[in-house]
Protein backbone atom coordinates (compact mmCIF):
# COMPACT_ATOMS: atom_id res chain seq x y z
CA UNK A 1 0.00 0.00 0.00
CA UNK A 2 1.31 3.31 -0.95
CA UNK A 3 2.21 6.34 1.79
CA UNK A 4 -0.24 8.85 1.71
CA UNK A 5 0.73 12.24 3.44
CA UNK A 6 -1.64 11.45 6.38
CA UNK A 7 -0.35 8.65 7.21
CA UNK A 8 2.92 10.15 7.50
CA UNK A 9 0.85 13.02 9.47
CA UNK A 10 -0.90 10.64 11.59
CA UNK A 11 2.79 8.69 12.75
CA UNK A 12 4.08 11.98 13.95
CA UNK A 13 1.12 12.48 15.33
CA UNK A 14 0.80 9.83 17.53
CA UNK A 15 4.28 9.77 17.93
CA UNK A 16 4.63 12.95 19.47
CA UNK A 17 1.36 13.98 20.89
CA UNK A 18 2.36 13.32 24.35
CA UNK A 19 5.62 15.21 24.21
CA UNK A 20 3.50 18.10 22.72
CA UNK A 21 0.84 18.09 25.77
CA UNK A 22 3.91 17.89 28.31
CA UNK A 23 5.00 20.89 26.90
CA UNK A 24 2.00 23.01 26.70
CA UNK A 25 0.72 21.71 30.11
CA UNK A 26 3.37 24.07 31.52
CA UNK A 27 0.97 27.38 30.18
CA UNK A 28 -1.56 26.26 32.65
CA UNK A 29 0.06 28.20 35.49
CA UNK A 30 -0.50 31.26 33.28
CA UNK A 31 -4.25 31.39 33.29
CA UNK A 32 -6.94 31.21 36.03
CA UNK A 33 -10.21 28.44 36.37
CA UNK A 34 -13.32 30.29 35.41
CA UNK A 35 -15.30 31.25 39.17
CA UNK A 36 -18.24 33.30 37.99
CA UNK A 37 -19.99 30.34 37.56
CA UNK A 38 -19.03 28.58 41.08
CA UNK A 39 -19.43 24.91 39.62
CA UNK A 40 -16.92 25.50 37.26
CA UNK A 41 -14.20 26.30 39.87
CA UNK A 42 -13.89 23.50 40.78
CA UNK A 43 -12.02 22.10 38.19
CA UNK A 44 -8.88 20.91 38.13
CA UNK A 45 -5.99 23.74 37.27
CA UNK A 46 -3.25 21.41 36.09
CA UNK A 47 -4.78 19.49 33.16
CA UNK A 48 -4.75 19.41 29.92
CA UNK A 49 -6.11 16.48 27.33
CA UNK A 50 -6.80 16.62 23.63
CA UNK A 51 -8.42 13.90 21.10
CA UNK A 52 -8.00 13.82 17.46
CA UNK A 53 -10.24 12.20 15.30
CA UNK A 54 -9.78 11.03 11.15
CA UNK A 55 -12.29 10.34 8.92
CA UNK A 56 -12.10 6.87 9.87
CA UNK A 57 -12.51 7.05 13.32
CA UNK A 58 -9.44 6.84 14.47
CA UNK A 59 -7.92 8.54 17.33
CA UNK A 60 -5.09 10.52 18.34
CA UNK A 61 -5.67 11.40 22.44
CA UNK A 62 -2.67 12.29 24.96
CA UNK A 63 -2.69 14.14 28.72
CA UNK A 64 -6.32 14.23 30.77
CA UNK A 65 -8.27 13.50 27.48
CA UNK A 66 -10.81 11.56 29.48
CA UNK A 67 -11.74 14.27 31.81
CA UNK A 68 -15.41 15.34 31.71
CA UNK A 69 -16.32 19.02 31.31
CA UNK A 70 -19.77 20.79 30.14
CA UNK A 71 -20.02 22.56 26.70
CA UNK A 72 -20.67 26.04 27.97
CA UNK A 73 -20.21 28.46 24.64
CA UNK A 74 -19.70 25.85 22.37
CA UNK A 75 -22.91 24.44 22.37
CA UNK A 76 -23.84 28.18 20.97
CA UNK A 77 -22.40 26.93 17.74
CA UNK A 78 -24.43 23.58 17.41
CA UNK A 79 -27.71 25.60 18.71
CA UNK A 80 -27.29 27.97 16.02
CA UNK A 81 -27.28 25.15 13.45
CA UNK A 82 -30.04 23.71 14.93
CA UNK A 83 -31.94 26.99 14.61
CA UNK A 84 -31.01 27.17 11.16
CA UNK A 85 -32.64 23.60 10.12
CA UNK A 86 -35.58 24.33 12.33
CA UNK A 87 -36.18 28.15 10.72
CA UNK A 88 -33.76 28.77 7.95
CA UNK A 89 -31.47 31.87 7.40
CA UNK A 90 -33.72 34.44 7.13
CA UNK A 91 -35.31 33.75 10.06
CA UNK A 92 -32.46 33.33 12.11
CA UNK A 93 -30.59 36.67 10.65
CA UNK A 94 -33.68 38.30 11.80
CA UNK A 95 -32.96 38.07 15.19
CA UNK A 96 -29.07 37.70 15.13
CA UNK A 97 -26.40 39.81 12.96
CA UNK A 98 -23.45 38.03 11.62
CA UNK A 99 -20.62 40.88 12.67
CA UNK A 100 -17.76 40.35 15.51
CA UNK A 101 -18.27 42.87 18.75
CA UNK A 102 -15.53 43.29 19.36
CA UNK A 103 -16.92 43.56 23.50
CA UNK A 104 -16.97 40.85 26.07
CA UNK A 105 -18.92 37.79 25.21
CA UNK A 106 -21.48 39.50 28.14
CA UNK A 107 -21.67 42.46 27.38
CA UNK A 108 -25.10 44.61 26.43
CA UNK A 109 -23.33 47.86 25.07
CA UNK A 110 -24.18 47.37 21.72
CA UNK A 111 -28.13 46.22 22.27
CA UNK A 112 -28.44 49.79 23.32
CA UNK A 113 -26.18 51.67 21.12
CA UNK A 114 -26.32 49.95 17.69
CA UNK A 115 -29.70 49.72 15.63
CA UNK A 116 -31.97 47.38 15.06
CA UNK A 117 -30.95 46.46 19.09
CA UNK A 118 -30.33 42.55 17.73
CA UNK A 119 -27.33 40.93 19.03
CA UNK A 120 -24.19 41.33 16.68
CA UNK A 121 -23.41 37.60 16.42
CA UNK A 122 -25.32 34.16 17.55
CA UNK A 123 -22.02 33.21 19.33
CA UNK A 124 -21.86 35.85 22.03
CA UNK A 125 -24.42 35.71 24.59
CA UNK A 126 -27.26 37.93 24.07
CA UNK A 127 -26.78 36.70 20.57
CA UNK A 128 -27.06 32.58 21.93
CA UNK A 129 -29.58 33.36 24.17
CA UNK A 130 -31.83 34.78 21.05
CA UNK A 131 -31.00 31.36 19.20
CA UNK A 132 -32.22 29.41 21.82
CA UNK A 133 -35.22 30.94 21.38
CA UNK A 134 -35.78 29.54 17.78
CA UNK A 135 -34.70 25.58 18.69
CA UNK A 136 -38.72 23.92 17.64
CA UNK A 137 -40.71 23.05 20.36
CA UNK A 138 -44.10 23.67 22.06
CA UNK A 139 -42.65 24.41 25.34
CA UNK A 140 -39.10 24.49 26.47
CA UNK A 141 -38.99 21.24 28.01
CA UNK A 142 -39.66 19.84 24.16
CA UNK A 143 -36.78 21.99 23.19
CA UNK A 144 -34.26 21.36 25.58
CA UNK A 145 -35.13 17.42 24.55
CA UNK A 146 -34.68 18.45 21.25
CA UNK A 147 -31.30 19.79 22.11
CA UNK A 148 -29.91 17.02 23.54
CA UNK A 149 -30.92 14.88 21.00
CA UNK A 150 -29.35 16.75 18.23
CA UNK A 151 -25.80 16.75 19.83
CA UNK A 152 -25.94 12.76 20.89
CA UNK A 153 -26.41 12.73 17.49
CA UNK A 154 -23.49 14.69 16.25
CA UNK A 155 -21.47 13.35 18.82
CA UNK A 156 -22.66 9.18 18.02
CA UNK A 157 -22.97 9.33 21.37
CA UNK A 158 -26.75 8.69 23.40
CA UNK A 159 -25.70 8.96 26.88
CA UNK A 160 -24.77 13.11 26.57
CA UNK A 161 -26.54 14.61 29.66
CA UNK A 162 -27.04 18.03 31.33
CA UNK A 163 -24.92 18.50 33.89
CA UNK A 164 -27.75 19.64 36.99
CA UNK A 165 -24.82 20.99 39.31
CA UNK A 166 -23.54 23.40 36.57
CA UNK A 167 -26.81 24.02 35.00
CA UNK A 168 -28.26 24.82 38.64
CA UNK A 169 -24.67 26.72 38.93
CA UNK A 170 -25.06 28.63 36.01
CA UNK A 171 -29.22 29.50 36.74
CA UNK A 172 -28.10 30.86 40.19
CA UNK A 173 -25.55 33.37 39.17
CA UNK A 174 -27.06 34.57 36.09
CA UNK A 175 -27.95 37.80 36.51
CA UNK A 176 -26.20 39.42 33.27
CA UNK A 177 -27.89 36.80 31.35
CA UNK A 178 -31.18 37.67 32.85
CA UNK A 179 -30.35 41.45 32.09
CA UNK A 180 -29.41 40.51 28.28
CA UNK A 181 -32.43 38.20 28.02
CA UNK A 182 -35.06 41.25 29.16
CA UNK A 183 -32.93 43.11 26.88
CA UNK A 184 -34.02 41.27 24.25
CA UNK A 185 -37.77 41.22 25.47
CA UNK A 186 -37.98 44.93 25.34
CA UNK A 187 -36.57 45.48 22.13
CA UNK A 188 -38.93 42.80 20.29
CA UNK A 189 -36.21 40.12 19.68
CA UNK A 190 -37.51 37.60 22.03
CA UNK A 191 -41.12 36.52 21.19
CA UNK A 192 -41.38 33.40 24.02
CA UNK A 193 -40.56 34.16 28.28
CA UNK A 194 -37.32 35.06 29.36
CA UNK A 195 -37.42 32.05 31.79
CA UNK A 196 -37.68 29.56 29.27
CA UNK A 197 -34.91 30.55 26.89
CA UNK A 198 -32.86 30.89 29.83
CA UNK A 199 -33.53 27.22 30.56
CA UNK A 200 -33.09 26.35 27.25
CA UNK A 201 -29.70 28.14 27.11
CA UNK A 202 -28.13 26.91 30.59
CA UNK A 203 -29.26 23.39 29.59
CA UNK A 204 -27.03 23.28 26.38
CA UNK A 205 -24.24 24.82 28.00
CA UNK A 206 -24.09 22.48 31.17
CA UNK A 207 -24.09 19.88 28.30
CA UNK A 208 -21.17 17.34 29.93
CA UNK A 209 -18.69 15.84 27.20
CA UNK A 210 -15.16 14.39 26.92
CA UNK A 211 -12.64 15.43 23.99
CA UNK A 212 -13.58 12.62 22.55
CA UNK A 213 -17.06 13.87 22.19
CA UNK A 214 -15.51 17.26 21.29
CA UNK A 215 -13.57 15.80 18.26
CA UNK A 216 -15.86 13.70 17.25
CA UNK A 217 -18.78 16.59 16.97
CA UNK A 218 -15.48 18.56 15.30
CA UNK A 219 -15.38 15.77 12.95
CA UNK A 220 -19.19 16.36 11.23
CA UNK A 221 -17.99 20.03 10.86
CA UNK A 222 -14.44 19.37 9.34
CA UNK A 223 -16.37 17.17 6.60
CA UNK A 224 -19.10 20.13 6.00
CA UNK A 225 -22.27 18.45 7.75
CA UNK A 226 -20.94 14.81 6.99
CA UNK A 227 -20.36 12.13 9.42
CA UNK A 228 -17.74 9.99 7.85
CA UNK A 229 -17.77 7.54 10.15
CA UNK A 230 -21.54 6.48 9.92
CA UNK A 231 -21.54 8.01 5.93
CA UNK A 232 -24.46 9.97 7.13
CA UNK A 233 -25.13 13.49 6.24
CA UNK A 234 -26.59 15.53 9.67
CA UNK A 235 -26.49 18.86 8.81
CA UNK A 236 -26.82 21.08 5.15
CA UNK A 237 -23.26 22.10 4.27
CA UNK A 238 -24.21 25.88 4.04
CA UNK A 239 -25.13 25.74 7.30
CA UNK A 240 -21.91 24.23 8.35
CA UNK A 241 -20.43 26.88 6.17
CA UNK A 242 -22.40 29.35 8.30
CA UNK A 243 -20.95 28.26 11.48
CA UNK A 244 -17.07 27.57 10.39
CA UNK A 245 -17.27 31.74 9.69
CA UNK A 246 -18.63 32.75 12.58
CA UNK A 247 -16.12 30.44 14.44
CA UNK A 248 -13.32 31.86 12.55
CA UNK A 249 -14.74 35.28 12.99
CA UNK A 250 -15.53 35.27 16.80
CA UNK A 251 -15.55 31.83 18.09
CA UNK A 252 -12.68 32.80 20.28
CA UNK A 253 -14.12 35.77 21.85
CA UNK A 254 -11.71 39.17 21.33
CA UNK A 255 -8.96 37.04 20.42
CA UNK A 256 -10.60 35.62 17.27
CA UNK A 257 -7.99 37.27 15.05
CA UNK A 258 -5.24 36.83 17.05
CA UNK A 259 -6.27 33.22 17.20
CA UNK A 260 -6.77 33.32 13.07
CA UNK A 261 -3.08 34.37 12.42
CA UNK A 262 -1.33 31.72 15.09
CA UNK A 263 -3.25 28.78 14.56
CA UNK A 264 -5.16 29.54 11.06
CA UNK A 265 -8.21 27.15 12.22
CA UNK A 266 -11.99 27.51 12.60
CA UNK A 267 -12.30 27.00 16.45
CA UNK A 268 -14.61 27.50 19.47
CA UNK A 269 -13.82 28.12 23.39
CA UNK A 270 -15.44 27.38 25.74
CA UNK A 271 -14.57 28.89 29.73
CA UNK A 272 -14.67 25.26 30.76
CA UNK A 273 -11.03 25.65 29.09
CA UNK A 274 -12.45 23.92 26.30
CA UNK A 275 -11.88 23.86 22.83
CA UNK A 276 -13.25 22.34 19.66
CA UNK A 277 -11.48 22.70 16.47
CA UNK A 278 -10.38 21.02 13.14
CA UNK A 279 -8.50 20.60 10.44
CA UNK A 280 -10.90 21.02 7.19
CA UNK A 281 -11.52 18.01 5.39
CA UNK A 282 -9.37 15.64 7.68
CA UNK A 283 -9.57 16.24 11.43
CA UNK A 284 -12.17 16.85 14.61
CA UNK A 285 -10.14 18.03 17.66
CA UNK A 286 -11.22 18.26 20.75
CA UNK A 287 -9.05 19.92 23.69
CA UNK A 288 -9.28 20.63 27.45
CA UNK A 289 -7.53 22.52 30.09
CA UNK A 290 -9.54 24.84 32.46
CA UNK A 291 -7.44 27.86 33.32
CA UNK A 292 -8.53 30.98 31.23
CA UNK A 293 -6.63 34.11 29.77
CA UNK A 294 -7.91 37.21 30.28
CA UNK A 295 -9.47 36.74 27.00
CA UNK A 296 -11.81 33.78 28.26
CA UNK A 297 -9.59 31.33 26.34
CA UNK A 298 -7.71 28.04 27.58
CA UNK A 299 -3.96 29.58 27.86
CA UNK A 300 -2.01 26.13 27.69
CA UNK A 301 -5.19 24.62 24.82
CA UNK A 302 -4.16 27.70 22.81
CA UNK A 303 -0.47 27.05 23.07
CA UNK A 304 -1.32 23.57 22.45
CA UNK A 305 -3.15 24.25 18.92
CA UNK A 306 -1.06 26.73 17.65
CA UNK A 307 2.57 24.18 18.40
CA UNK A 308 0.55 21.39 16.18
CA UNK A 309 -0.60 23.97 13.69
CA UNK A 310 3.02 25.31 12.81
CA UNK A 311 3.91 21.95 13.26
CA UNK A 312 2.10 20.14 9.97
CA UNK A 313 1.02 23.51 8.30
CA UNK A 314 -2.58 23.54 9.14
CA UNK A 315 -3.21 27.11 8.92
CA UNK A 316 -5.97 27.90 6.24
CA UNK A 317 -4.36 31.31 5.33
């Protein structure tokens, strides 16, 4: 059998993983565990794990890559896709813009200051918070179900739950979201009760998942929509298309760009410390170490996806 480049890829991948994750394990004592939601600081502050997943379902995984951890703001971008199937883009880009802010993922300055008063992108949160309004469903229990279906799906995986300590967590302390979510009330963008978005949007962000899980729902996206695993398509390629922009564009908060000229990948953080990325075409990757930068991003998960990026020349650009 001839030598494809992958192959050669995958060796040094496996090869050298580990060494790779020892290295960037050491950036963990640069950043700080996420405590505004209390659940989440509890996490561990020295990890880090990552999976890598091919086409065929084989894995690349080194460090804590078994360590469980809820979606938080990466759900937003499997919500919005969901959205999209259940309403279309019109619908969706009537509620949401598709510009970066430029502010902190919470922040309400430009509901106020920027006509129409819509959120400038579905992946910050008054922006998520609007999508979860549009998930199908007579009642938010229906949609939260639906939810949770959708990513077991996308991650082959039926046991996904809701974490109920970090949902209950995250419904405690939410105050800005409650503020954002009124927000939206009063200027027309919400059509259903605050409550119930709210419940729909803690429930897919206490959504509790491995890297594994992460790489694997990476995986759908790298191939446009396609599992290649199951040779099943899930989701319409332009919507896929839809969400690899916005990722690019602001999936890692305000350091999207910065993020876009070191590592050159569509990617989305979560302040778990999580992070789900890929290579187009070939890879899902899933990575996790809890402490933050200032930016809300995992300092030694960056590190680590920007050492394998230079490494094989993964940057789109």
């Amino acid at each position: 059998m001839s030598h494809n480049p992958h192959d050669q890829t995958w060796k040094q991948l496996t090869d050298h993983l580990g060494e790779w994750v020892t290295e960037s394990k050491k950036r963990t004592t640069d950043g700080h565990v996420a405590s505004y939601i209390p659940e989440l600081a509890n996490a561990p502050a020295d990890i880090l794990g990552i999976c890598i997943m091919d086409a065929s379902g084989s894995i690349a995984a080194a460090g804590d890559s078994n360590f469980r951890f809820t979606l938080q703001s990466i759900s937003k971008v499997f919500t919005l896709i969901l959205a999209l199937m259940d309403n279309g883009e019109a619908a969706v880009f009537s509620k949401v813009g598709m510009e970066p802010t430029g502010d902190d993922f919470n922040s309400m300055l430009k509901l106020e200051l920027v006509e129409p008063g819509i959120p400038f992108n579905p992946l910050i949160n008054a922006g998520a918070i609007a999508i979860s309004s549009l998930i199908a469903g007579k009642d938010s229990t229906e949609q939260i179900a639906r939810i949770v279906t959708f990513f077991r799906e996308i991650a082959d995986n039926p046991s996904l739950e809701i974490n109920a300590d970090v949902y209950k967590s995250e419904s405690d302390t939410a105050h800005r979201n409650r503020s954002l979510a009124y927000f939206l009330k009063d200027n027309g963008v919400l059509d259903c009760e605050v409550d119930d978005v709210l419940r729909n949007y803690f429930s897919h962000c206490s959504i509790e998942v491995n890297c594994t899980d992460l790489a694997r729902m990476a995986l759908v996206l790298a191939h446009n929509g396609v599992d290649p695993i199951r040779n099943q398509r899930l989701i319409p390629r332009r919507f896929v298309q839809i969400a690899k922009t916005f990722m690019f564009t602001c999936g890692m908060y305000n350091a999207s760009g910065e993020f876009a000229m070191n590592v050159g990948l569509p990617a989305k953080s979560g302040v778990s410390g999580s992070i789900l990325s890929m290579v187009p075409g070939q890879y899902g990757i899933g990575v996790v170490s809890p402490p933050l930068n200032r930016k809300g991003n995992s300092t030694a998960g960056v590190h680590l996806l920007g050492k394998l990026s230079q490494e094989f020349d993964w940057s789109l650009f």
